[in-house]
Protein backbone atom coordinates (compact mmCIF):
# COMPACT_ATOMS: atom_id res chain seq x y z
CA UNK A 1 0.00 0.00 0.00
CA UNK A 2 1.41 3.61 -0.87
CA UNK A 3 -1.64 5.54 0.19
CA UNK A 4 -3.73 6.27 3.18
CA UNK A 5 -6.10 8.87 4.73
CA UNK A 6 -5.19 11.41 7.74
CA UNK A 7 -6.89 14.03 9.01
CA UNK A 8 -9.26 13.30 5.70
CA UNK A 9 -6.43 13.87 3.19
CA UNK A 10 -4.53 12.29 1.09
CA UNK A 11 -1.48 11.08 2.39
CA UNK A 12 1.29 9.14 0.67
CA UNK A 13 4.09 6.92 1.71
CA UNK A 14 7.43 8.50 0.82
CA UNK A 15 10.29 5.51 1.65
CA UNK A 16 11.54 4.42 5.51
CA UNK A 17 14.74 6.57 5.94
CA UNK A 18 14.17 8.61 9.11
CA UNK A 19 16.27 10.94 11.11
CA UNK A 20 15.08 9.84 14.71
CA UNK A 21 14.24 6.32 16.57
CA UNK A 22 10.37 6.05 15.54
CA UNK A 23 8.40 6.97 12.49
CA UNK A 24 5.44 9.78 13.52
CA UNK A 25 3.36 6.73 12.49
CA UNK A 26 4.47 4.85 15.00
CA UNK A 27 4.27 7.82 17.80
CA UNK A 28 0.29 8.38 16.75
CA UNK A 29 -0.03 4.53 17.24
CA UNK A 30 -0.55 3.98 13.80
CA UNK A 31 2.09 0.91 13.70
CA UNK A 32 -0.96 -1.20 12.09
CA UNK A 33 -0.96 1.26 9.75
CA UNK A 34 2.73 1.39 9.33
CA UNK A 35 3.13 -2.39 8.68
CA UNK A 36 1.18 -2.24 5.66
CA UNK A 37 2.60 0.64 3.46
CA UNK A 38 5.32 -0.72 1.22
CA UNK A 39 8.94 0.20 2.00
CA UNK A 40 10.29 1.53 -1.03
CA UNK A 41 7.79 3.23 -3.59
CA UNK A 42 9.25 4.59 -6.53
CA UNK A 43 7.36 7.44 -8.34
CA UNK A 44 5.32 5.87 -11.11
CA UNK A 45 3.87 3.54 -8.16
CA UNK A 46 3.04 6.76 -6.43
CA UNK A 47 1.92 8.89 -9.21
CA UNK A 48 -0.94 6.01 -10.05
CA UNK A 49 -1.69 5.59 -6.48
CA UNK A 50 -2.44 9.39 -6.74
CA UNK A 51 -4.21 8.96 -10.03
CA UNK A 52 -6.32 6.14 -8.66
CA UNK A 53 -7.40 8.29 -5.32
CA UNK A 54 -8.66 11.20 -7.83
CA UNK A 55 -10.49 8.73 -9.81
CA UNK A 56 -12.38 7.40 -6.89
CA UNK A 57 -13.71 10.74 -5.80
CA UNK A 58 -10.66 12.28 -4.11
CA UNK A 59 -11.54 15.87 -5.29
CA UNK A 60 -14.74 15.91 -3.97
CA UNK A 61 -13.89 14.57 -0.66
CA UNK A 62 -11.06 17.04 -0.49
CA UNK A 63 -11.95 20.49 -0.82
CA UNK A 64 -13.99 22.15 1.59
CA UNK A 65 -15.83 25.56 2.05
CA UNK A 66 -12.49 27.13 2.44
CA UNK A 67 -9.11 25.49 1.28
CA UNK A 68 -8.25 22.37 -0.84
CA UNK A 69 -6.88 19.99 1.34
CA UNK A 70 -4.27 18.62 -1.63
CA UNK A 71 -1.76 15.64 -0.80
CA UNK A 72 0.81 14.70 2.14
CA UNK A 73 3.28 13.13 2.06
CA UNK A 74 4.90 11.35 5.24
CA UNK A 75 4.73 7.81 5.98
CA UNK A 76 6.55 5.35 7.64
CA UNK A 77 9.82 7.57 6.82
CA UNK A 78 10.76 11.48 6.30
CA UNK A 79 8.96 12.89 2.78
CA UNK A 80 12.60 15.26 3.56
CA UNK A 81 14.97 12.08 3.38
CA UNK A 82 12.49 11.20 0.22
CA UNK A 83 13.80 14.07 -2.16
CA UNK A 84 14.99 12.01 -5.46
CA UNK A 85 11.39 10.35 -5.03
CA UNK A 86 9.58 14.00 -4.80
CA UNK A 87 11.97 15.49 -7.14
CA UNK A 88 10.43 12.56 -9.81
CA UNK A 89 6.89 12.84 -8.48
CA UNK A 90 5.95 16.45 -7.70
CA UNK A 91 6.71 17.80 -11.50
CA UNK A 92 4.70 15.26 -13.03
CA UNK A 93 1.57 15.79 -10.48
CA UNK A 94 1.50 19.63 -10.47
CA UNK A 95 1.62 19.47 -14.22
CA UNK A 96 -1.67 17.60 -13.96
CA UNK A 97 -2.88 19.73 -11.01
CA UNK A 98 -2.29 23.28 -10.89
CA UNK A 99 -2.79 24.89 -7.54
CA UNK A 100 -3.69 21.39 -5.78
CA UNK A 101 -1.11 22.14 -2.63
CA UNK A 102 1.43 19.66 -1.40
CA UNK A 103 2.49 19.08 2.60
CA UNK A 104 5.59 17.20 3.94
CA UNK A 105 4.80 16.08 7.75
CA UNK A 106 8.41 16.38 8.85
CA UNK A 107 10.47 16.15 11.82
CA UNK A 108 12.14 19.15 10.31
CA UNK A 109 15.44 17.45 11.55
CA UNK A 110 17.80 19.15 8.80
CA UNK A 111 22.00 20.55 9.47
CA UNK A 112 21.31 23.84 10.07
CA UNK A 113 23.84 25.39 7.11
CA UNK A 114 21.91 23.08 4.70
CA UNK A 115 18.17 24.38 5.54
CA UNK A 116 18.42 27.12 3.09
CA UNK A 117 19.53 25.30 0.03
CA UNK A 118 16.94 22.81 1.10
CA UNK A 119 13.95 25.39 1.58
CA UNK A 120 14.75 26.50 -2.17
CA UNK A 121 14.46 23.04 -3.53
CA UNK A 122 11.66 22.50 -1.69
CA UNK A 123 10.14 25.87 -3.10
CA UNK A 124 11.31 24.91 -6.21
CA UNK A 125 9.12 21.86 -6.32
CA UNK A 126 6.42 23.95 -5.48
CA UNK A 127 6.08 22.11 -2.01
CA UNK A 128 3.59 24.52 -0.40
CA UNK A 129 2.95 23.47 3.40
CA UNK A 130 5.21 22.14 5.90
CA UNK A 131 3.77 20.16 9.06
CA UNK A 132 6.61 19.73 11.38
CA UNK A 133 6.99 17.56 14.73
CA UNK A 134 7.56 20.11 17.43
CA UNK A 135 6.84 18.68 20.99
CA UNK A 136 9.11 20.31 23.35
CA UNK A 137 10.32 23.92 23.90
CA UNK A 138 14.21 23.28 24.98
CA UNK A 139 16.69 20.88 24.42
CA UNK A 140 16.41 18.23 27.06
CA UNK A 141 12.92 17.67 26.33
CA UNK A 142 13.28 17.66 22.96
CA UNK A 143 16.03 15.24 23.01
CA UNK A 144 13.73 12.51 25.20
CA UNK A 145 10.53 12.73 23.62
CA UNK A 146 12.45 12.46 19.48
CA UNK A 147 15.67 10.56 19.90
CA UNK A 148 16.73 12.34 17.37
CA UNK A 149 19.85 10.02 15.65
CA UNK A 150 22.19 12.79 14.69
CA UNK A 151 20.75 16.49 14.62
CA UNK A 152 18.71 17.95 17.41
CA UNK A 153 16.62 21.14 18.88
CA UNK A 154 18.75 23.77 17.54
CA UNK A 155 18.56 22.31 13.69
CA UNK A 156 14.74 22.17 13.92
CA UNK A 157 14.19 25.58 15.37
CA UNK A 158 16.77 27.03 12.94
CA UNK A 159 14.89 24.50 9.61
CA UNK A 160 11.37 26.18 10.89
CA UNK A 161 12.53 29.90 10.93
CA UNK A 162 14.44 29.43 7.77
CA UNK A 163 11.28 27.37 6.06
CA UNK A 164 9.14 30.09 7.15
CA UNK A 165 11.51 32.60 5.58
CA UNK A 166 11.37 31.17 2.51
CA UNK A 167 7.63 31.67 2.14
CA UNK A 168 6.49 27.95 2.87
CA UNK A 169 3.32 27.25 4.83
CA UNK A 170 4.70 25.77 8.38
CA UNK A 171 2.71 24.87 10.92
CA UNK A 172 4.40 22.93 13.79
CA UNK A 173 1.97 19.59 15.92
CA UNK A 174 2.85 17.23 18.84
CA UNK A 175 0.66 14.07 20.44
CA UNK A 176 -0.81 14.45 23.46
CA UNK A 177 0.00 14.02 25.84
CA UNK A 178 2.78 17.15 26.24
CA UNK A 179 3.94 19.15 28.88
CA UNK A 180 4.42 22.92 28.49
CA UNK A 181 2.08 22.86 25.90
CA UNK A 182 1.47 26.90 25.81
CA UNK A 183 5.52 27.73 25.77
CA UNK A 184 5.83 25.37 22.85
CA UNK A 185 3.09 26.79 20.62
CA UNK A 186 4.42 30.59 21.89
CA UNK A 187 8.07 29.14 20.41
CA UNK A 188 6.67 27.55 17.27
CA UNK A 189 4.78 30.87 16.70
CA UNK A 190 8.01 33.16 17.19
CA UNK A 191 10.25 30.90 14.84
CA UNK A 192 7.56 32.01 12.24
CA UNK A 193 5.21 28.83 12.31
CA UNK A 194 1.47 29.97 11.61
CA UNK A 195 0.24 27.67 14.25
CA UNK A 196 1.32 24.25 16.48
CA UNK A 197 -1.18 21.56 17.01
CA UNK A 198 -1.92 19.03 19.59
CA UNK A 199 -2.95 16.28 17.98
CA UNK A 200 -5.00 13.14 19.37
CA UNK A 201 -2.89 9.93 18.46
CA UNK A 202 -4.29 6.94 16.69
């Protein structure tokens, strides 16, 4: 499977490489969900996985009163440790769908000297939204609750200021439980995020 629904949209399976201990499937208790998506798509799979949701109705499902919800991607990996496979993918859909936005739910967990160049790429493939995982508000906390495996608090805070910079859409989420919860969303919010959500897992 390469495709699933969350939070009613869209959302499709980018590859497994990740840049902390779990997959942000596996910390909303979606492992179920996990075990089923296949491990390595490659980008005609996902482009007819796409084609196929739009054929059964996606559109309709997916716009609302106000915004067009568009198409994830996340997964059991990082869509940002995906980019050959978006770099094949996102050209071919936009050309089909003009305007139809695209997220990457992120840990955000980039070197800080290389979140610029990335930002631009990711502009560059017209990647509108990002949705990063943001559950503490310092380092020690931040460090416990991601095990992150080689960059940490300071590269995400610096990747979310930069990617806000750049003009993407970021908004910043966390599972509940959290503590702190107002001083995170107050630091998400002065890095330049447009919001930070606590999200239900499962």
């Amino acid at each position: 499977m390469l495709s699933y629904f969350q939070q009613q949209r869209l959302t499709l399976q980018s590859g497994t490489a990740l840049p902390a201990t779990q997959s942000l499937l596996q910390l909303a208790g979606q492992a179920e969900l996990e075990a089923t998506l296949n491990p390595k798509p490659d980008a005609a799979a996902v482009l007819a996985a796409i084609a196929q949701a739009y054929q059964d109705g996606y559109e309709q499902q997916a716009s609302t009163e106000f915004e067009l919800q568009g198409i994830a991607f996340a997964g059991s990996g990082d869509p940002l440790l995906a980019l050959e496979l978006l770099s094949q993918v996102l050209p071919a859909f936009k050309a089909q769908r003009h305007g139809v936005p695209v997220t990457l739910v992120t840990y955000g967990l980039v070197p800080a000297a290389e979140a610029e160049q990335l930002c631009q790429q990711l502009v560059a493939l017209e990647v509108e939204r990002l949705e990063i995982y943001f559950p503490a508000a310092n380092p020690p906390a931040y460090q416990q609750a991601v095990q992150p495996q080689q960059y940490g608090f300071a590269d995400v805070c610096q990747f979310i200021h930069t990617a806000a910079e750049a003009g993407l859409q970021v908004s910043c989420f966390a599972y509940a439980p959290v503590k702190q919860a107002s001083e995170i969303r107050a630091l998400a919010k002065e890095l330049g995020a447009r919001d930070w959500q606590l999200r239900d897992p499962g």
